[in-house]
C-alpha atoms as a PDB file:
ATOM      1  CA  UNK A   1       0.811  11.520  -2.651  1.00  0.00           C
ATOM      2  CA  UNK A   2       2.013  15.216  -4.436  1.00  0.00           C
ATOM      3  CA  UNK A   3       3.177  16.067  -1.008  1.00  0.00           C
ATOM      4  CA  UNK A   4       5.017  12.764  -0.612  1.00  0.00           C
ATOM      5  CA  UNK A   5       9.147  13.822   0.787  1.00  0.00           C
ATOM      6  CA  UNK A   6      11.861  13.674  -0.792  1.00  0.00           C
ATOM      7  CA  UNK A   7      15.015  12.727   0.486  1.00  0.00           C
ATOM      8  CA  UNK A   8      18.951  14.135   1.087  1.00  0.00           C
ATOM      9  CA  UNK A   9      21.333  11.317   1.612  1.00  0.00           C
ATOM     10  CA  UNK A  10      24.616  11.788   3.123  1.00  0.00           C
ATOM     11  CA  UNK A  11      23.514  14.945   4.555  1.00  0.00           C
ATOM     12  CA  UNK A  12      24.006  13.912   7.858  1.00  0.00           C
ATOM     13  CA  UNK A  13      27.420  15.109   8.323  1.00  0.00           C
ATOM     14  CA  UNK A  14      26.903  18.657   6.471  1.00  0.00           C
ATOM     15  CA  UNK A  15      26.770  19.676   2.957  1.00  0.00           C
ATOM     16  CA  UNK A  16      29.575  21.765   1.644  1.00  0.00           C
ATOM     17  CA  UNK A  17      28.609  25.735   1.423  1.00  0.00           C
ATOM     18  CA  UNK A  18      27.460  26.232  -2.367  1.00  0.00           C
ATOM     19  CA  UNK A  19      26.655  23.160  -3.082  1.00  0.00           C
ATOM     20  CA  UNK A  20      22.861  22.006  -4.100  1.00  0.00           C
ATOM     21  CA  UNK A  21      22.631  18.755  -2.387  1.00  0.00           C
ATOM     22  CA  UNK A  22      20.677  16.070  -5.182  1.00  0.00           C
ATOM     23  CA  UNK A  23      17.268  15.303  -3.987  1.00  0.00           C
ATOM     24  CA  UNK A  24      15.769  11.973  -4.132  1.00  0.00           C
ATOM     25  CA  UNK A  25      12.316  10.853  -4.848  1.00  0.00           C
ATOM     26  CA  UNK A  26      11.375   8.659  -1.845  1.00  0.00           C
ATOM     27  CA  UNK A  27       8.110   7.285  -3.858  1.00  0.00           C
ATOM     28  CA  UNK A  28       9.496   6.071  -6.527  1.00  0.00           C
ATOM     29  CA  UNK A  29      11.947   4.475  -4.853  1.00  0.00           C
ATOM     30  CA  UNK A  30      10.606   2.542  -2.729  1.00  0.00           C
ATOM     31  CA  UNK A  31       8.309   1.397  -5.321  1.00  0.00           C
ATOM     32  CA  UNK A  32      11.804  -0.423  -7.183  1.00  0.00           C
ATOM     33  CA  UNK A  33      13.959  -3.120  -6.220  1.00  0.00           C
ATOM     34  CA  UNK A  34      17.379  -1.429  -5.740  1.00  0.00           C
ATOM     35  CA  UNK A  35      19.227  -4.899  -5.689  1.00  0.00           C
ATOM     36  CA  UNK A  36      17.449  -6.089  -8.882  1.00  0.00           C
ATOM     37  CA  UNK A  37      16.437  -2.576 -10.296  1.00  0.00           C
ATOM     38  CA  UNK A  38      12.795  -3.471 -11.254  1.00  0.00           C
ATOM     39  CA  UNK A  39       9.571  -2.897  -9.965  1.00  0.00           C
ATOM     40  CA  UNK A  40       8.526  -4.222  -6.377  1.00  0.00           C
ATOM     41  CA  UNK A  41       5.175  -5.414  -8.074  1.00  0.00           C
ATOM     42  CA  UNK A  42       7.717  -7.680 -10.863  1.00  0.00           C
ATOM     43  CA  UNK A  43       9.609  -8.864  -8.258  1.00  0.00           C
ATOM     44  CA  UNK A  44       6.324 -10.163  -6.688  1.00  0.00           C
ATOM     45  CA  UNK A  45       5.050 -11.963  -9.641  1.00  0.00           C
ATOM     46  CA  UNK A  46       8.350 -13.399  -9.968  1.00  0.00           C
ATOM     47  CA  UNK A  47       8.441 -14.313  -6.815  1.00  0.00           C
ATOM     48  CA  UNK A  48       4.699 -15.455  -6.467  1.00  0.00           C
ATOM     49  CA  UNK A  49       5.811 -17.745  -9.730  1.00  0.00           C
ATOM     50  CA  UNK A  50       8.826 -19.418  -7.870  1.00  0.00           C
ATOM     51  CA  UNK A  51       6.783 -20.433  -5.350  1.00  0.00           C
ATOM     52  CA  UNK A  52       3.841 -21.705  -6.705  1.00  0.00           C
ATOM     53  CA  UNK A  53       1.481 -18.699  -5.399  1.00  0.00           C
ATOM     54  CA  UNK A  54      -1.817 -18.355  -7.664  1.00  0.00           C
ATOM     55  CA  UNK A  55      -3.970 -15.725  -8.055  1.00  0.00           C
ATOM     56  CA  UNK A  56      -6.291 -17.589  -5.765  1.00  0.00           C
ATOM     57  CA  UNK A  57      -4.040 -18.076  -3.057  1.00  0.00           C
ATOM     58  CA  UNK A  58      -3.673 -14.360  -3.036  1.00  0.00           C
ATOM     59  CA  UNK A  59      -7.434 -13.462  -3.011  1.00  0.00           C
ATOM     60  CA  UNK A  60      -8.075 -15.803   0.249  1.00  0.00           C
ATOM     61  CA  UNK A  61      -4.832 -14.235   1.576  1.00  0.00           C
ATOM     62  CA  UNK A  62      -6.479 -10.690   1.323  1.00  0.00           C
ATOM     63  CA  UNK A  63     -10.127 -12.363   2.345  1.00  0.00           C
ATOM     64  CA  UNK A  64      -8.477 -13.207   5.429  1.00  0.00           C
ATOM     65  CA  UNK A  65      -6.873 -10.330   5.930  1.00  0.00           C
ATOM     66  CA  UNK A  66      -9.476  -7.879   5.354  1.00  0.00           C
ATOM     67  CA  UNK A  67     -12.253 -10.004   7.981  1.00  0.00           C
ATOM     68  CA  UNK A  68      -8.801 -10.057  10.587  1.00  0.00           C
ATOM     69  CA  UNK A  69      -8.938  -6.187  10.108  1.00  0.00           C
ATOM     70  CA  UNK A  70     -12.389  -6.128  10.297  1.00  0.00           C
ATOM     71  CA  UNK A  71     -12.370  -8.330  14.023  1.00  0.00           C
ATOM     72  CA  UNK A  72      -9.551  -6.329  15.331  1.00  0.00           C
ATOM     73  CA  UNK A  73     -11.511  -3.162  14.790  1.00  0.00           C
ATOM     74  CA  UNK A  74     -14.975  -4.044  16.499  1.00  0.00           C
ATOM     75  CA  UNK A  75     -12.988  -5.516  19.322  1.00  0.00           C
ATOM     76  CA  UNK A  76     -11.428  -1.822  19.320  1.00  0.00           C
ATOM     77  CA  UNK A  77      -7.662  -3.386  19.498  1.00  0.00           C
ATOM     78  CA  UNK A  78      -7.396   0.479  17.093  1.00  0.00           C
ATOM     79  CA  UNK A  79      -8.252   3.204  19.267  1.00  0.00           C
ATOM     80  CA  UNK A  80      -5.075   3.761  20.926  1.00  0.00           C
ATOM     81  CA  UNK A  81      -3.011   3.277  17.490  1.00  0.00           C
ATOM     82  CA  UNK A  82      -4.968   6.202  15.348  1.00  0.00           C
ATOM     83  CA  UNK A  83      -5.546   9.727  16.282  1.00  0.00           C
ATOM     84  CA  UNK A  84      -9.022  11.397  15.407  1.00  0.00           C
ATOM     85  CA  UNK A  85      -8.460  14.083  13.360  1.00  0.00           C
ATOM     86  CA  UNK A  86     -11.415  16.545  12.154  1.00  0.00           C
ATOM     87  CA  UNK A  87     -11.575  17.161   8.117  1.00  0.00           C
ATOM     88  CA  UNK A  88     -13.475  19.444   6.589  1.00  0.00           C
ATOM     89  CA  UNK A  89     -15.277  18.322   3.457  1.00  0.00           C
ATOM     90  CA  UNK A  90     -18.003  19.372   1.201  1.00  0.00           C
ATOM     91  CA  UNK A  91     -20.339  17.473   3.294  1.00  0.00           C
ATOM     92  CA  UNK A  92     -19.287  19.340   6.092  1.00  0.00           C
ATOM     93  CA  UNK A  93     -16.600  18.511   9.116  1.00  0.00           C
ATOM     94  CA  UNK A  94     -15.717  14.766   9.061  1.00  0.00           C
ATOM     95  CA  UNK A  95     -13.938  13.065  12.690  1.00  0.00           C
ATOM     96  CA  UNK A  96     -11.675  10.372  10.896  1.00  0.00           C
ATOM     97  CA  UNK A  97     -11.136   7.980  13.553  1.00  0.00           C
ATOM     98  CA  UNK A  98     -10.751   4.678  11.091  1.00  0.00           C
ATOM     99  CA  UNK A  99      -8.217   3.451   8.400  1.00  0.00           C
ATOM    100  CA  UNK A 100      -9.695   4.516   5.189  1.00  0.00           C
ATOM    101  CA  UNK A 101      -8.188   1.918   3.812  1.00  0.00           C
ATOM    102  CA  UNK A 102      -9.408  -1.566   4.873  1.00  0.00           C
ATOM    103  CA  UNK A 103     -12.236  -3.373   3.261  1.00  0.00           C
ATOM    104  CA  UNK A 104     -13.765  -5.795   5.648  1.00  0.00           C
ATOM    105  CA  UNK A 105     -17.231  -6.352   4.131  1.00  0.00           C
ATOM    106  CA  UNK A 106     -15.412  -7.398   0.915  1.00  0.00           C
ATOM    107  CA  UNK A 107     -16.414 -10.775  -0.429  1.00  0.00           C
ATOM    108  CA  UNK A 108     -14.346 -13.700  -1.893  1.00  0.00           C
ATOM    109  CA  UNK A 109     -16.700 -13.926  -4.775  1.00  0.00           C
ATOM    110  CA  UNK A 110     -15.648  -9.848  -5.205  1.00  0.00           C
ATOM    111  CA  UNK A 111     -12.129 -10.309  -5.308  1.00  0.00           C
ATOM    112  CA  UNK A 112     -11.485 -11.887  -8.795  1.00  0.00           C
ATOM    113  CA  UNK A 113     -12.698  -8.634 -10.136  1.00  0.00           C
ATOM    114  CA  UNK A 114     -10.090  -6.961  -9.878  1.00  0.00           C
ATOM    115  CA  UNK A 115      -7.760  -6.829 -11.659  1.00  0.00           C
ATOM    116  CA  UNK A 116      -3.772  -7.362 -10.415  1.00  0.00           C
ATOM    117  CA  UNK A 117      -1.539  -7.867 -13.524  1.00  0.00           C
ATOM    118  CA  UNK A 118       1.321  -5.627 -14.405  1.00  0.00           C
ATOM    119  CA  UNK A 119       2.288  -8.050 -16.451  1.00  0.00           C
ATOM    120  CA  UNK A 120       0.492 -10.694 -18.754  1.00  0.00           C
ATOM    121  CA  UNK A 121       1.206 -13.832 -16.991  1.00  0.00           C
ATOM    122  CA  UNK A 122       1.209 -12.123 -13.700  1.00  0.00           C
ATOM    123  CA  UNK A 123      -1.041 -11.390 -10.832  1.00  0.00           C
ATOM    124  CA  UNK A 124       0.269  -9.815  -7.953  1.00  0.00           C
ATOM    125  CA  UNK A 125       0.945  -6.189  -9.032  1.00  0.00           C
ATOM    126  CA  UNK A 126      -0.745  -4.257  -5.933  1.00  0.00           C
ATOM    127  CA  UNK A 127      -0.206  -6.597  -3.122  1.00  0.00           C
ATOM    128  CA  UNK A 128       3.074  -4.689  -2.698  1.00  0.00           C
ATOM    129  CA  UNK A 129       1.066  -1.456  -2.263  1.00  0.00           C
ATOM    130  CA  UNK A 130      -1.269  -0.101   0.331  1.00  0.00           C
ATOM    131  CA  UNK A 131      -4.485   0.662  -2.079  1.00  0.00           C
ATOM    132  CA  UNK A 132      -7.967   2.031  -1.557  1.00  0.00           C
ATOM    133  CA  UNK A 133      -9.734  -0.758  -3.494  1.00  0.00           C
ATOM    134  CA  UNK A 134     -13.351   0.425  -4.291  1.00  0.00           C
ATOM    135  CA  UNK A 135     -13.114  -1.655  -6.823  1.00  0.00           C
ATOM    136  CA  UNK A 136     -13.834  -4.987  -4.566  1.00  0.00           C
ATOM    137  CA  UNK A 137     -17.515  -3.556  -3.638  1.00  0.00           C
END
C-alpha cells in the first residue's frame, strides 16, 4: 500500500505554468465518507445498527461468501479474470495465479475470533475493506 497513487483533481483541463498542483491521498480517502466526513467502517456500524445487522449475521455473510469464492474457483469461473504473474521470493520464483486474498477453508466456528470493532458497541469495522485475514485459520 506505500506505492498506493495519489491523485490531481481538476487537472484535466491544464494546470497553470508555476503552479504546484495539490496532491491528494487516494487511500485515505476512500477509506472516509465525504458526505458524512467519518470513517467508511463508522458508517457501517451505524448502518449495520439501523438495520438490525448483528455480528452474526455478518460472520454467515462472509461464511457464505468465502465457500461461493471457494466454488467459483475449482469450477475455474477465474482463469480468464487474473493474469499469472511470476514473483520471486525467498523461497524461490512463485507463479501467482490465485487471489491471495480469499479464505475458503475458513470455518463458521473461526469467524467469531476475530475481532471487527472500531468502536465499542460496534462490529463491522473491516467488512468495508478488502483484508488478508490469517487471523480466521
Amino acid at each position: 500500500m506505500s506505492q498506493y497513487p495519489y491523485v490531481i483533481r481538476d487537472a484535466r483541463f491544464g494546470i497553470p505554468f508555476g503552479t504546484v498542483p495539490p496532491l491528494e491521498d487516494s487511500l485515505w480517502g476512500g477509506l472516509e465518507d465525504q458526505h458524512v466526513k467519518m470513517p467508511m467502517a463508522i458508517t457501517a456500524e451505524n448502518l449495520a445498527d439501523l438495520h438490525g445487522i448483528s455480528r452474526e449475521d455478518c460472520d454467515n455473510y462472509a461464511l457464505q461468501s468465502q465457500q461461493r469464492w471457494g466454488a467459483a474457483q475449482q469450477a475455474g469461473r477465474f482463469v480468464e479474470e487474473i493474469a499469472p504473474i511470476a514473483m520471486k521470493t525467498r523461497k524461490g520464483v512463485v507463479e501467482m495465479t490465485v487471489d491471495e486474498h480469499a479464505r475458503p477453508d475458513v470455518t463458521a466456528a473461526g469467524l467469531p475470533n476475530f475481532h471487527l470493532s472500531s468502536r465499542k458497541t460496534g462490529l463491522l469495522l473491516l467488512l468495508t475493506l478488502q483484508v488478508s485475514v490469517t487471523e480466521l485459520e
